[in-house]
Protein backbone atom coordinates (compact mmCIF):
# COMPACT_ATOMS: atom_id res chain seq x y z
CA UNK A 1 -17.55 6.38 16.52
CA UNK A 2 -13.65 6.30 16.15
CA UNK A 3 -11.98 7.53 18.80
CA UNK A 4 -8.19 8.98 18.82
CA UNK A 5 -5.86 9.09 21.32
CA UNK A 6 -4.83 12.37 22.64
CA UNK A 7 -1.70 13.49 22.02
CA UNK A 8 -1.81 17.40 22.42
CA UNK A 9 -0.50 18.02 26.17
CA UNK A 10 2.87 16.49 27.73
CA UNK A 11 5.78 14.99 25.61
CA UNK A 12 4.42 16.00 22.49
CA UNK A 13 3.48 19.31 23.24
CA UNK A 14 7.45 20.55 20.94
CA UNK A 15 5.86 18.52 18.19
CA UNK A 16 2.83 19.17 17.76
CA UNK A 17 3.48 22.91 18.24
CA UNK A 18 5.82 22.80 14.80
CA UNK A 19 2.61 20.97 13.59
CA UNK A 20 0.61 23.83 14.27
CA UNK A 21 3.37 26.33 12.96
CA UNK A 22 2.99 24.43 9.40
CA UNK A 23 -0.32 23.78 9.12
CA UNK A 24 -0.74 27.94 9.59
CA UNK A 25 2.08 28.54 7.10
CA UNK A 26 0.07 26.20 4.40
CA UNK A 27 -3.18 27.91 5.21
CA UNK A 28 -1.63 31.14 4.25
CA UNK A 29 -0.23 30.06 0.99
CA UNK A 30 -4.28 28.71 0.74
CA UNK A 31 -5.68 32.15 1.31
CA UNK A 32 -2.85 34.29 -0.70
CA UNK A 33 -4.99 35.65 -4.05
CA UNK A 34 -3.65 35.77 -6.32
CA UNK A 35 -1.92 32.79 -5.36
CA UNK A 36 2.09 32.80 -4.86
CA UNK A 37 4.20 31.34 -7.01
CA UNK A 38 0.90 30.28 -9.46
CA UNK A 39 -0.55 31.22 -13.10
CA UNK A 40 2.20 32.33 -15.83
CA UNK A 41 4.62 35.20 -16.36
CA UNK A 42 3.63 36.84 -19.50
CA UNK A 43 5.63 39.88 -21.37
CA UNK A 44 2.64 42.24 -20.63
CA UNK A 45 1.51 41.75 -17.09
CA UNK A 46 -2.10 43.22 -17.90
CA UNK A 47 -2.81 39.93 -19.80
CA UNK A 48 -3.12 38.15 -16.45
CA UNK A 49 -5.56 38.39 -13.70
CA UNK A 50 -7.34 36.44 -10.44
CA UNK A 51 -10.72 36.13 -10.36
CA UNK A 52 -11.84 33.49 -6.98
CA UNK A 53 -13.84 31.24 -8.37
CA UNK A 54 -17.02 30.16 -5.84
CA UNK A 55 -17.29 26.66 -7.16
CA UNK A 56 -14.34 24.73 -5.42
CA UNK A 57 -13.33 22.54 -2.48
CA UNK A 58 -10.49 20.91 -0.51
CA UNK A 59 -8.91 17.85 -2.07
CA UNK A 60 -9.86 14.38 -1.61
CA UNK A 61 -7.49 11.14 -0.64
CA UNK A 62 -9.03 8.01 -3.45
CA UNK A 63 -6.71 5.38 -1.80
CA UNK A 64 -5.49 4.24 1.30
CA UNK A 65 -2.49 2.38 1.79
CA UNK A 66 -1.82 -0.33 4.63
CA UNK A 67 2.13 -0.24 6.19
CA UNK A 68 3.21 -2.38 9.39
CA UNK A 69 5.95 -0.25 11.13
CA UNK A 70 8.04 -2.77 11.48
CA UNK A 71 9.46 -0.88 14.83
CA UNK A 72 8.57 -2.34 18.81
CA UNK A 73 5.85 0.13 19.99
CA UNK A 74 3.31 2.74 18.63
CA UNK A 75 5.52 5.28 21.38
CA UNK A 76 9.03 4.78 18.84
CA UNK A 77 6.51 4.79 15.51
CA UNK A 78 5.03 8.11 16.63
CA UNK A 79 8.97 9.06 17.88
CA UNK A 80 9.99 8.34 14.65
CA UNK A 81 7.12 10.90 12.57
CA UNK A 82 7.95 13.79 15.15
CA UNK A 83 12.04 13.94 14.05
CA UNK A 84 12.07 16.10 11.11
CA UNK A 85 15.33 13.99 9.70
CA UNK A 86 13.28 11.07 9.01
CA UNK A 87 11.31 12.70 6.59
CA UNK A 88 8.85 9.66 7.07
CA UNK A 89 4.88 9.99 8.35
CA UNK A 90 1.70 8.52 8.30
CA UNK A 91 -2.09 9.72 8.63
CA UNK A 92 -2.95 7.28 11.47
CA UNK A 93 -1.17 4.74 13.65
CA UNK A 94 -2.86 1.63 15.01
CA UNK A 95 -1.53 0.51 18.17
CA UNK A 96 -1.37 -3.29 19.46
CA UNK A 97 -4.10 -2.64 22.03
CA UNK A 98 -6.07 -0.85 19.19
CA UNK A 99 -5.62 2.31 20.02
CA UNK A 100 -5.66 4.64 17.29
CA UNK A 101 -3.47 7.90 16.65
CA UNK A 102 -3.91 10.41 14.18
CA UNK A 103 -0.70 12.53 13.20
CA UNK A 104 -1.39 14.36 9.50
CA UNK A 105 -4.61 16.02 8.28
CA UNK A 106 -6.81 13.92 6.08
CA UNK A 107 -6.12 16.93 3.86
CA UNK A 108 -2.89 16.98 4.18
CA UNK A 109 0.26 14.99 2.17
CA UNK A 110 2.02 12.91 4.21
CA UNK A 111 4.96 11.45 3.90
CA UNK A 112 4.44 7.36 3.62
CA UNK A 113 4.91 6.06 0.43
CA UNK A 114 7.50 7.01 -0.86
CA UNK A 115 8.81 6.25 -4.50
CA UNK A 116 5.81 4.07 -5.63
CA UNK A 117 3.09 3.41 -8.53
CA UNK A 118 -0.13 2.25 -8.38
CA UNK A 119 -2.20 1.67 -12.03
CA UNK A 120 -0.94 5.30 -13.77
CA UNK A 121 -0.65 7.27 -10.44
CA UNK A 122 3.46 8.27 -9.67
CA UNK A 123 2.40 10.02 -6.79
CA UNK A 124 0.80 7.77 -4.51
CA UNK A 125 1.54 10.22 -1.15
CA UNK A 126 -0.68 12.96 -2.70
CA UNK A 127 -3.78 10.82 -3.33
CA UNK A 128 -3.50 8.40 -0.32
CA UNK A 129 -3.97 8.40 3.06
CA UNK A 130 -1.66 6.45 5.17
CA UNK A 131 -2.08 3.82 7.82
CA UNK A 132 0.76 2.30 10.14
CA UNK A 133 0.10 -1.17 11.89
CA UNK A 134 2.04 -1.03 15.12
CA UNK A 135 3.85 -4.57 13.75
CA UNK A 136 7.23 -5.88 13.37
CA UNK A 137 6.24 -8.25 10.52
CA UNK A 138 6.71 -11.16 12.29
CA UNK A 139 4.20 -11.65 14.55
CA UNK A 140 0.28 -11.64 14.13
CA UNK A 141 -1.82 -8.45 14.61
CA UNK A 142 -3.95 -8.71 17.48
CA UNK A 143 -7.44 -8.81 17.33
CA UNK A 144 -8.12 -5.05 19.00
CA UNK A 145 -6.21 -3.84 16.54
CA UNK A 146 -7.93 -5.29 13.85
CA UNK A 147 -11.35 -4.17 14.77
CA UNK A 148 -10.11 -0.76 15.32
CA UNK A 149 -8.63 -0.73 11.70
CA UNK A 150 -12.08 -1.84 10.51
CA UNK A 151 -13.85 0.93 12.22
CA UNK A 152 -11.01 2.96 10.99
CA UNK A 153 -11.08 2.10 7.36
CA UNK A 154 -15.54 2.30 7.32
CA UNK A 155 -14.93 5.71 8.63
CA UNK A 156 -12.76 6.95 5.86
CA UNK A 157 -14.26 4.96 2.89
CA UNK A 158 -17.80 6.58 3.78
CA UNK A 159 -16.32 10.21 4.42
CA UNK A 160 -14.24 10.30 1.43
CA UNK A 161 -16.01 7.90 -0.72
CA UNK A 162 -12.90 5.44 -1.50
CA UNK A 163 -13.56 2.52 -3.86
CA UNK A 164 -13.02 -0.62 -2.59
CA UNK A 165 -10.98 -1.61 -4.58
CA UNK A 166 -8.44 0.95 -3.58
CA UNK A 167 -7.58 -0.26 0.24
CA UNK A 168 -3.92 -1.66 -0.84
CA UNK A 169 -0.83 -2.62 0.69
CA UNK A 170 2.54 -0.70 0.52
CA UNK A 171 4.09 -3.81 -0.79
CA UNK A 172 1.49 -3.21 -3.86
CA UNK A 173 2.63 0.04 -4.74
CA UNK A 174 6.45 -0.18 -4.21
CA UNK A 175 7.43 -3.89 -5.63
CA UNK A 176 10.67 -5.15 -4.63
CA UNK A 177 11.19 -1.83 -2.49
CA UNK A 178 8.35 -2.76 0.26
CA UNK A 179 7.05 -6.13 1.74
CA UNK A 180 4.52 -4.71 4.04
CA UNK A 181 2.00 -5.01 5.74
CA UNK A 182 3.64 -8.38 5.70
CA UNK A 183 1.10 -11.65 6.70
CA UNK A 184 -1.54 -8.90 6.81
CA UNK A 185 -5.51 -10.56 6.56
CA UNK A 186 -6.42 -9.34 3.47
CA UNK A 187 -9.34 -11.71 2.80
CA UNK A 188 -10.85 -10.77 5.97
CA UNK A 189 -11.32 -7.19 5.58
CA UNK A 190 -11.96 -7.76 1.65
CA UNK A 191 -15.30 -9.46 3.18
CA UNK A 192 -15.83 -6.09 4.56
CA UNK A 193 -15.12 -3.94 1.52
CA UNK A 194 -11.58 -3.27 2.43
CA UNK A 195 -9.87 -4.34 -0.88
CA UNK A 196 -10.91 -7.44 -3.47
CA UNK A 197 -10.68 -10.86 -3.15
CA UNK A 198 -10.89 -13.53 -5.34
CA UNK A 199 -13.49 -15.64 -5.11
CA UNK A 200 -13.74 -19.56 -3.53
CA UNK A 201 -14.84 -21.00 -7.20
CA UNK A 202 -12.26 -20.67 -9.18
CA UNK A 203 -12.46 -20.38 -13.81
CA UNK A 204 -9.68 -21.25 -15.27
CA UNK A 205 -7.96 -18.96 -17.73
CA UNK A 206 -7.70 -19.31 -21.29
CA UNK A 207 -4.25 -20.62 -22.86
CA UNK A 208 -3.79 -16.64 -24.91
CA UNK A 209 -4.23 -15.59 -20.95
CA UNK A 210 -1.73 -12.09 -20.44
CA UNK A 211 -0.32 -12.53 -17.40
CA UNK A 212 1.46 -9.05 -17.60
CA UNK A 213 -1.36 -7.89 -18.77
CA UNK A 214 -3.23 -8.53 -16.11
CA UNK A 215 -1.06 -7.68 -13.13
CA UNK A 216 -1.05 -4.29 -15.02
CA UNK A 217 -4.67 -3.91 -15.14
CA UNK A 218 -4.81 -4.60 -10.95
CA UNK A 219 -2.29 -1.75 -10.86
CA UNK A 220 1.25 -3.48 -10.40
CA UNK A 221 4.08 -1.82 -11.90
CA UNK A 222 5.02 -4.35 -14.31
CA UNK A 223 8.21 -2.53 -15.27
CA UNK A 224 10.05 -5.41 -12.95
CA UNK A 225 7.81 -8.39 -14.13
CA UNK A 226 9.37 -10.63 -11.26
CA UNK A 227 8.83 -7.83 -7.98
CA UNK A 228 5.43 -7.35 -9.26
CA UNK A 229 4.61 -11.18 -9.04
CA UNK A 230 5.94 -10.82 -5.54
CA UNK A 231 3.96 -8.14 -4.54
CA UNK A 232 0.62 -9.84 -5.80
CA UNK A 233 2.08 -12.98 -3.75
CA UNK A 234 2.65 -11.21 -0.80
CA UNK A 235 -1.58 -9.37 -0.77
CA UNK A 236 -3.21 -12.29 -2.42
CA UNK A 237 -1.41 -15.97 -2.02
CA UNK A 238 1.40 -15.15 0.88
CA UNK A 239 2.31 -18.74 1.77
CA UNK A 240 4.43 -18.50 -1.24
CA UNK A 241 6.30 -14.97 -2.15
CA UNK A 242 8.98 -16.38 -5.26
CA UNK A 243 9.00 -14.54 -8.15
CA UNK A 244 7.90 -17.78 -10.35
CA UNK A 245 4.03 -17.82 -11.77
CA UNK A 246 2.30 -21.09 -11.18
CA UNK A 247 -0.72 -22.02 -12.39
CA UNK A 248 -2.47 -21.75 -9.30
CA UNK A 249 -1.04 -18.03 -8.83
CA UNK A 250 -1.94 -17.81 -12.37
CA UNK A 251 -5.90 -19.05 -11.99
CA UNK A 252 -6.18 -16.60 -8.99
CA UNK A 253 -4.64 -13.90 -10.67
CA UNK A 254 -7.08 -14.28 -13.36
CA UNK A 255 -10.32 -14.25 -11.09
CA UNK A 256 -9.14 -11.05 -9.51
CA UNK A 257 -8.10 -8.85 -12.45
CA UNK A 258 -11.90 -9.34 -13.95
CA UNK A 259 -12.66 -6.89 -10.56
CA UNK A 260 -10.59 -4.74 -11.53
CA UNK A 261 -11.60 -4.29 -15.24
């Protein structure tokens, strides 16, 4: 069972009490029928009506999205998601000592993506769920903290039903933007059904292989052909993050994007 540090009594008592205030004002707007600020404005108002339909349900997050918070401590990560200038959040942070914090509402959009594509999705903050590695990208992630991100990441695949194939980085959705979670063991939780992998026997590609092509069927954004090489380097080969295509980057690219098809 996944278990989440408290933070509803002491120092972020202010914070979580504007939480609260928000989360009421959006269940409002949830329970308003009609709804505000919904349907169509027609010339004859009589050609409109609400009628609650009984066959609906909350929204579901289909990805979720690895970050390293490249700050010193879970304490100035979580700082940093209570000051309303930053504009920045995250679903849970995972703390060095594996500790695990929850801050938005599976529900609930938060703000951790940012400007972003993934495959034909624009809006990756609305279907993702966000997780922030207490990491300054230079230093390996410790070994509590991995096993609570595993726990972390069965929980949410089995409650929302998330394809494996959709545990990504943030450096996968925002190429040349993002770099993280920099270093981060992708293989490793791949084993577990945290992502794909490619596989230890390798088939080489044809000579009519699409490069492009491929990176686009993965998801990459190939709009910038070079930062979307560098964002498959930094998930999948990360002992080399240049923008040039080699043949080995080439054969592994060509394993994986069969997964994805």
């Amino acid at each position: 069972m996944l278990i989440l540090a408290s933070c509803s009594t002491g120092k972020y008592a202010a914070t979580n009490k504007v939480y609260k205030k928000k989360a009421g004002e959006f269940a409002e707007t949830i329970k308003s029928m009609p709804p505000v600020n919904q349907g169509v404005v027609l010339s004859d108002p009589t050609l409109q009506s609400w009628v609650g339909s009984v066959n609906f349900g909350i929204r579901r997050p289909n990805f979720v999205i690895l970050h390293h918070t490249a700050q010193k401590s879970t304490d100035q990560t979580i700082k940093t998601f209570t000051i309303a200038k930053t504009e920045v959040s995250a679903h849970y942070v995972v703390g060095r000592d594996g500790k695990v914090v929850q801050m938005v509402n599976d529900y609930l959009r938060a703000n951790h993506a940012g400007v972003g594509k993934w495959g034909n999705d624009t809006d990756l903050n609305s279907s993702s769920i966000g997780i922030e590695i207490d990491n300054s990208g230079a230093e390996p992630y410790s070994e509590p903290q991995l096993q609570s991100l595993m726990t972390l990441l069965a929980t949410l695949k089995s409650r929302y039903k998330i394809p494996t194939a959709n545990f990504i980085g943030h450096s996968d959705v925002a190429p040349r933007r993002k770099v993280d979670p920099a270093n981060f063991p992708w293989k490793r939780f791949a084993e577990k059904g945290y992502g794909l992998w490619y596989d230890s026997v390798l088939v080489m590609p044809p000579e009519d292989f699409d490069a492009t092509l491929a990176l686009k069927i993965i998801g990459y954004d190939v709009s910038n052909l070079p930062a979307a090489i560098v964002a498959f380097k930094i998930h999948f080969v990360q002992t080399d993050v240049t923008p040039e295509l080699t043949p080995a980057v080439k054969l592994i690219l060509f394993n994986l994007y069969k997964k994805y098809m």
